[in-house]
Protein backbone atom coordinates (compact mmCIF):
# COMPACT_ATOMS: atom_id res chain seq x y z
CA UNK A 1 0.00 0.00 0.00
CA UNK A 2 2.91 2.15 0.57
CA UNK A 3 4.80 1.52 -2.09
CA UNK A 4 1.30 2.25 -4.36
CA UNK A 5 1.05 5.29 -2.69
CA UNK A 6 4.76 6.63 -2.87
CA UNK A 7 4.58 5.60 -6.77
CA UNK A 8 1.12 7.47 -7.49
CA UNK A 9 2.58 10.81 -5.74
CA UNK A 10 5.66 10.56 -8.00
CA UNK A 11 3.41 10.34 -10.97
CA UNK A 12 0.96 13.04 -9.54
CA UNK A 13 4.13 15.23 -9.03
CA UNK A 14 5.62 15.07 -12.84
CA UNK A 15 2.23 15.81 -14.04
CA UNK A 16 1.67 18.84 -11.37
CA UNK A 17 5.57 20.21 -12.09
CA UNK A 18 3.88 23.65 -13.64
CA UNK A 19 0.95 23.86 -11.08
CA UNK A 20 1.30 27.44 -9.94
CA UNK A 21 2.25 26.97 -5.80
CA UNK A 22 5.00 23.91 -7.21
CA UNK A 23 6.51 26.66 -9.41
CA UNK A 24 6.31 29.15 -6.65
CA UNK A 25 7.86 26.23 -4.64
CA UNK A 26 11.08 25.58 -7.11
CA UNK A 27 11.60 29.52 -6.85
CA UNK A 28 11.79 29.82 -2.85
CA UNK A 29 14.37 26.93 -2.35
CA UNK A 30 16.78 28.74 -4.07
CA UNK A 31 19.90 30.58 -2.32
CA UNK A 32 18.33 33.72 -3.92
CA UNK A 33 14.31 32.91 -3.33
CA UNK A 34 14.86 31.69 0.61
CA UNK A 35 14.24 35.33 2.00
CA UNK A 36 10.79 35.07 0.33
CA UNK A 37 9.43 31.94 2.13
CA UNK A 38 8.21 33.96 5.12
CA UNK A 39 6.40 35.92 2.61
CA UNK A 40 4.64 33.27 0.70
CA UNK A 41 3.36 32.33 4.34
CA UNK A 42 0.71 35.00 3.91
CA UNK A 43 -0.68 33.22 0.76
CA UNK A 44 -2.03 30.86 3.15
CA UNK A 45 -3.98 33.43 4.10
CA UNK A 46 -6.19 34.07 1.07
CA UNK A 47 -6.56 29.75 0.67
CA UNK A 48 -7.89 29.49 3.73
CA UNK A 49 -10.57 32.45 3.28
CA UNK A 50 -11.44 30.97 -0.68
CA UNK A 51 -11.95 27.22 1.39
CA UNK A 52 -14.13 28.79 4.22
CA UNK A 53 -16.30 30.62 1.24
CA UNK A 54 -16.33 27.44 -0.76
CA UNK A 55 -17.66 25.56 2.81
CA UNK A 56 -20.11 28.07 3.22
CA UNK A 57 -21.86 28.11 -0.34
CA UNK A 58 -21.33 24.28 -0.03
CA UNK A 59 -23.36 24.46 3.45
CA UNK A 60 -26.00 26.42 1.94
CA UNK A 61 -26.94 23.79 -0.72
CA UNK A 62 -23.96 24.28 -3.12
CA UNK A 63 -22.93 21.72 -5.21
CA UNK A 64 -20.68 18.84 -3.54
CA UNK A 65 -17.99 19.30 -6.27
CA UNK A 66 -16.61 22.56 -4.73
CA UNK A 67 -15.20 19.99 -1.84
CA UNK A 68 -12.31 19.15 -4.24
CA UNK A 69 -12.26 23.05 -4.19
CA UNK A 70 -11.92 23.20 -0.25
CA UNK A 71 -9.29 20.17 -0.32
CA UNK A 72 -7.26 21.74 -2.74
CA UNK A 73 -7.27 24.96 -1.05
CA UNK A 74 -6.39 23.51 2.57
CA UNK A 75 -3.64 21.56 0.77
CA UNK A 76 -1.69 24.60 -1.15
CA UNK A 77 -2.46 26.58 2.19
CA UNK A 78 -0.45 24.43 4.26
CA UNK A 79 1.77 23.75 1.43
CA UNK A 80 2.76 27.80 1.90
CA UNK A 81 2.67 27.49 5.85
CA UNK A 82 5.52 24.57 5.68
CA UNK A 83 7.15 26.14 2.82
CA UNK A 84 7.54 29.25 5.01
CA UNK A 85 9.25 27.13 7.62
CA UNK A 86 11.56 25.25 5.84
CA UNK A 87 12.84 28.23 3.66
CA UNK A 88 13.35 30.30 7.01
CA UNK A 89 15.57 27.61 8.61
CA UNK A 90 16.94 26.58 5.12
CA UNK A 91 17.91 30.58 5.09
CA UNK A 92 19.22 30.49 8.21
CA UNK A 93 21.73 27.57 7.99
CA UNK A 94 22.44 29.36 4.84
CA UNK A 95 23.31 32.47 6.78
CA UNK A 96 25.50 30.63 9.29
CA UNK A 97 27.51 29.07 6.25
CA UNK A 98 28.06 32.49 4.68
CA UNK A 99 29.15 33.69 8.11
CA UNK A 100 31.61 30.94 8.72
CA UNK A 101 32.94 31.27 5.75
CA UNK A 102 33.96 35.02 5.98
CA UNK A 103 35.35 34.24 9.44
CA UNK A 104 37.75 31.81 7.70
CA UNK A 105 38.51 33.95 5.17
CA UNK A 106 39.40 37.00 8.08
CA UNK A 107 40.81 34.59 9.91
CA UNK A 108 43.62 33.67 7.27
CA UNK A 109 43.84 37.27 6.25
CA UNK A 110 45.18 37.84 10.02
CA UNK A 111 47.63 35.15 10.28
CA UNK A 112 48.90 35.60 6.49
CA UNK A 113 49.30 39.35 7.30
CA UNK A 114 51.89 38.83 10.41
């Protein structure tokens, strides 16, 4: 059952590649798109407001396809809230190496200058 499931969401993923939130995705784990992960937090944000509309007009006698509506919305608003999170601690290791780096480098500027 695993190994079903693992094999469908590899298949799913190829065919999603240019969905709109994977694209956005690709951008933010760059070195250069990590300082915009805490941004595309707040996308969650307007997700979560389109599934609560969806659940209203679907409480109020909508049709039962907008569910696949609400489940899709739910899923790209937590795919921004964990994208967020990763890319800020992806940033900051990122950070740390850049700073460690420039230590090094200070540090043999000091003992090749004696």
């Amino acid at each position: 059952m695993f190994r079903l499931s693992l094999a469908f969401s590899a298949r799913t993923h190829g065919w999603l590649r240019y969905a709109p939130t994977n694209l956005l995705a690709d951008a933010i784990r760059t070195r250069r798109g990590l300082k915009w992960g805490t941004d595309a937090m707040l996308l969650a944000i307007p997700y979560l407001y389109a599934a609560a509309i969806c659940t209203t007009i679907i409480g109020n006698g909508g049709p039962g396809w907008l569910n696949i509506l609400v489940v899709l919305f739910i899923w790209n608003a937590l795919k921004m809230l964990w994208l967020g999170l990763v890319s800020l601690v992806l940033l900051l290791r990122a950070w740390a190496g850049e700073r460690r780096v420039h230590r090094m480098l200070a540090a043999n500027r000091a003992t090749g200058a004696n």
